[in-house]
Protein backbone atom coordinates (compact mmCIF):
# COMPACT_ATOMS: atom_id res chain seq x y z
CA UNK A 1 -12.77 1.57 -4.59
CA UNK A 2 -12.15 -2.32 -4.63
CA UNK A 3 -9.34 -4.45 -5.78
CA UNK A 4 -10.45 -4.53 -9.35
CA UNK A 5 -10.53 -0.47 -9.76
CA UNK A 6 -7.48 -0.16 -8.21
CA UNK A 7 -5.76 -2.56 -10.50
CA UNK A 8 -7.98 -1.25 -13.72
CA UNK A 9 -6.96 2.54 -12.52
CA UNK A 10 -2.92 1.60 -13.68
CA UNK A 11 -3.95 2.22 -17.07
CA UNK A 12 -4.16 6.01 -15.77
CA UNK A 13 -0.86 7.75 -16.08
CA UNK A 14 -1.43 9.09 -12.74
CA UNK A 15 -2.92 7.53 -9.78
CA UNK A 16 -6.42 8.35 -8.39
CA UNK A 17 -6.73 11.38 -6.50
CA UNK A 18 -7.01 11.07 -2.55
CA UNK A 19 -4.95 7.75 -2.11
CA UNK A 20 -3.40 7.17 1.15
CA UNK A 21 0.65 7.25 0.85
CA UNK A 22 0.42 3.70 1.14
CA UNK A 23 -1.92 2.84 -1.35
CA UNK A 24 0.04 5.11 -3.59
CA UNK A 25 2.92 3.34 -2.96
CA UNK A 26 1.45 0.21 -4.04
CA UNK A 27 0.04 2.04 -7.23
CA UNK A 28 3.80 3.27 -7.94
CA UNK A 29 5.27 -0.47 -7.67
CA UNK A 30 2.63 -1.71 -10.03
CA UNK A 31 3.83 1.14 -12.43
CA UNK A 32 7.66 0.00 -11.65
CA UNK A 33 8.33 2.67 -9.99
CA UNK A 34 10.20 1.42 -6.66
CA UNK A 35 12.27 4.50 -5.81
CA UNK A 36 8.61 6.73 -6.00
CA UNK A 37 6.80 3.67 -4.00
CA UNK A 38 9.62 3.46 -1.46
CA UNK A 39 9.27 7.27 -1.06
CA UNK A 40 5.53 7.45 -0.49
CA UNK A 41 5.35 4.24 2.17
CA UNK A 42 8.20 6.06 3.88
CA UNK A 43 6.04 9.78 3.97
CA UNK A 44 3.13 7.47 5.31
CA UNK A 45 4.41 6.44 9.23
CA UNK A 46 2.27 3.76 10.80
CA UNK A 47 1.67 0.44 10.13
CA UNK A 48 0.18 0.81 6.69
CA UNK A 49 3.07 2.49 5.20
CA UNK A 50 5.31 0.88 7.22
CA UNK A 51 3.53 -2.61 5.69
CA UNK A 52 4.17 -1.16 2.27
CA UNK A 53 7.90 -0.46 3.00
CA UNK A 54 8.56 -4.77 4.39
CA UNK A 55 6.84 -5.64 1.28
CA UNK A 56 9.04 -3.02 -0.84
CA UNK A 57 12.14 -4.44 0.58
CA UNK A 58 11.07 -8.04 0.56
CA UNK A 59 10.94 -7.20 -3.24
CA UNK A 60 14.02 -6.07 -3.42
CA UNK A 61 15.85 -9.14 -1.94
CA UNK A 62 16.56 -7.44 1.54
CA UNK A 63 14.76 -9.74 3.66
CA UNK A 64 16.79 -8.29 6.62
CA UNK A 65 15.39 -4.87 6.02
CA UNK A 66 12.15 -6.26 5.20
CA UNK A 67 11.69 -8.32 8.27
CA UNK A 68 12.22 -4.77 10.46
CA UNK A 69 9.39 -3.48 8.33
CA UNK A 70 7.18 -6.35 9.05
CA UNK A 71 7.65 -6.11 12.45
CA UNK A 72 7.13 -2.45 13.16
CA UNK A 73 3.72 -2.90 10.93
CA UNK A 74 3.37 -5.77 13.49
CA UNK A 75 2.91 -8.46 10.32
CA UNK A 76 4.49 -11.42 9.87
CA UNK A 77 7.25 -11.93 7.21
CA UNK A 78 5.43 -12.96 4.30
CA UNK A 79 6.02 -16.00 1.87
CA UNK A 80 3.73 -15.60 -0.29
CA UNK A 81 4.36 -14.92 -4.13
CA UNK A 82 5.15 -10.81 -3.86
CA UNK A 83 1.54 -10.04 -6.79
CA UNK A 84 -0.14 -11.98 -4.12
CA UNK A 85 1.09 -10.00 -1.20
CA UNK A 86 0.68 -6.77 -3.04
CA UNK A 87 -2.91 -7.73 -3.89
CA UNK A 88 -3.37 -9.04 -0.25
CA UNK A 89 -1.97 -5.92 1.62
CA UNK A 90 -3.81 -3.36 -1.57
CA UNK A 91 -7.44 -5.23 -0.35
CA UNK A 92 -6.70 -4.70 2.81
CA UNK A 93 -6.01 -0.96 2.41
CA UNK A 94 -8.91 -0.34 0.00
CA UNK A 95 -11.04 -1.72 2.56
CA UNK A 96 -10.04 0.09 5.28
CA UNK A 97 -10.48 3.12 3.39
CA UNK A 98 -13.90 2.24 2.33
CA UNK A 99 -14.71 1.80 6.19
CA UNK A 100 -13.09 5.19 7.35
CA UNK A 101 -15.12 7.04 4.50
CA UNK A 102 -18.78 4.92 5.64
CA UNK A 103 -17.63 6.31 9.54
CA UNK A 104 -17.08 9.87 8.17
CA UNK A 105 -19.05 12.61 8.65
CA UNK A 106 -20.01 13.89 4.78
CA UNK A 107 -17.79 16.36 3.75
CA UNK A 108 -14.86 15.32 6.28
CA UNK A 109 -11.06 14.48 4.72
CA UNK A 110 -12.08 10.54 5.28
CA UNK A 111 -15.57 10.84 3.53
């Protein structure tokens, strides 16, 4: 999945099936849903979900809380327009994903 079918698949009223938290996350801020975005980048620990959660913050004016975030997803703070860093940090994510399912064995949970 690229940018574009990610952004054409919020006309669904649910988001794709098999989504990382993080991507999810994204997917759920795009719907305005901040509380279910800031829940799913929290269930995802790591740097992607923790990249999710500065930008989440960051959104929500807490640029304290957001700069933690960046820093444990070892980004910097961002300052950018926020629908450019969500499309910046969704591309990266889709394409990640795209290499993890190329390196998977078929019929593996990355595949």
């Amino acid at each position: 999945m690229d940018l574009s079918a990610f952004r054409a698949s919020l006309a669904a009223p649910t988001p794709p099936p098999n989504l990382s938290f993080a991507l999810k996350a994204l997917w759920l801020d795009a719907e305005g849903d901040w509380d279910g975005a800031h829940r799913a980048a929290q269930a995802d620990e790591g740097g992607d979900g923790d990249w999710v959660h500065a930008y989440l913050h960051r959104k929500e004016g807490d640029a304290g809380n957001a700069a933690t975030w960046y820093r444990r997803a070892g980004k910097p703070v961002c300052r950018t327009s926020l629908d450019a860093e969500w499309a910046v940090i969704a591309e990266a994510l889709l394409a990640r994903r795209g290499l993890r399912s190329l390196d998977a064995p078929p019929g593996s949970p990355g595949a």
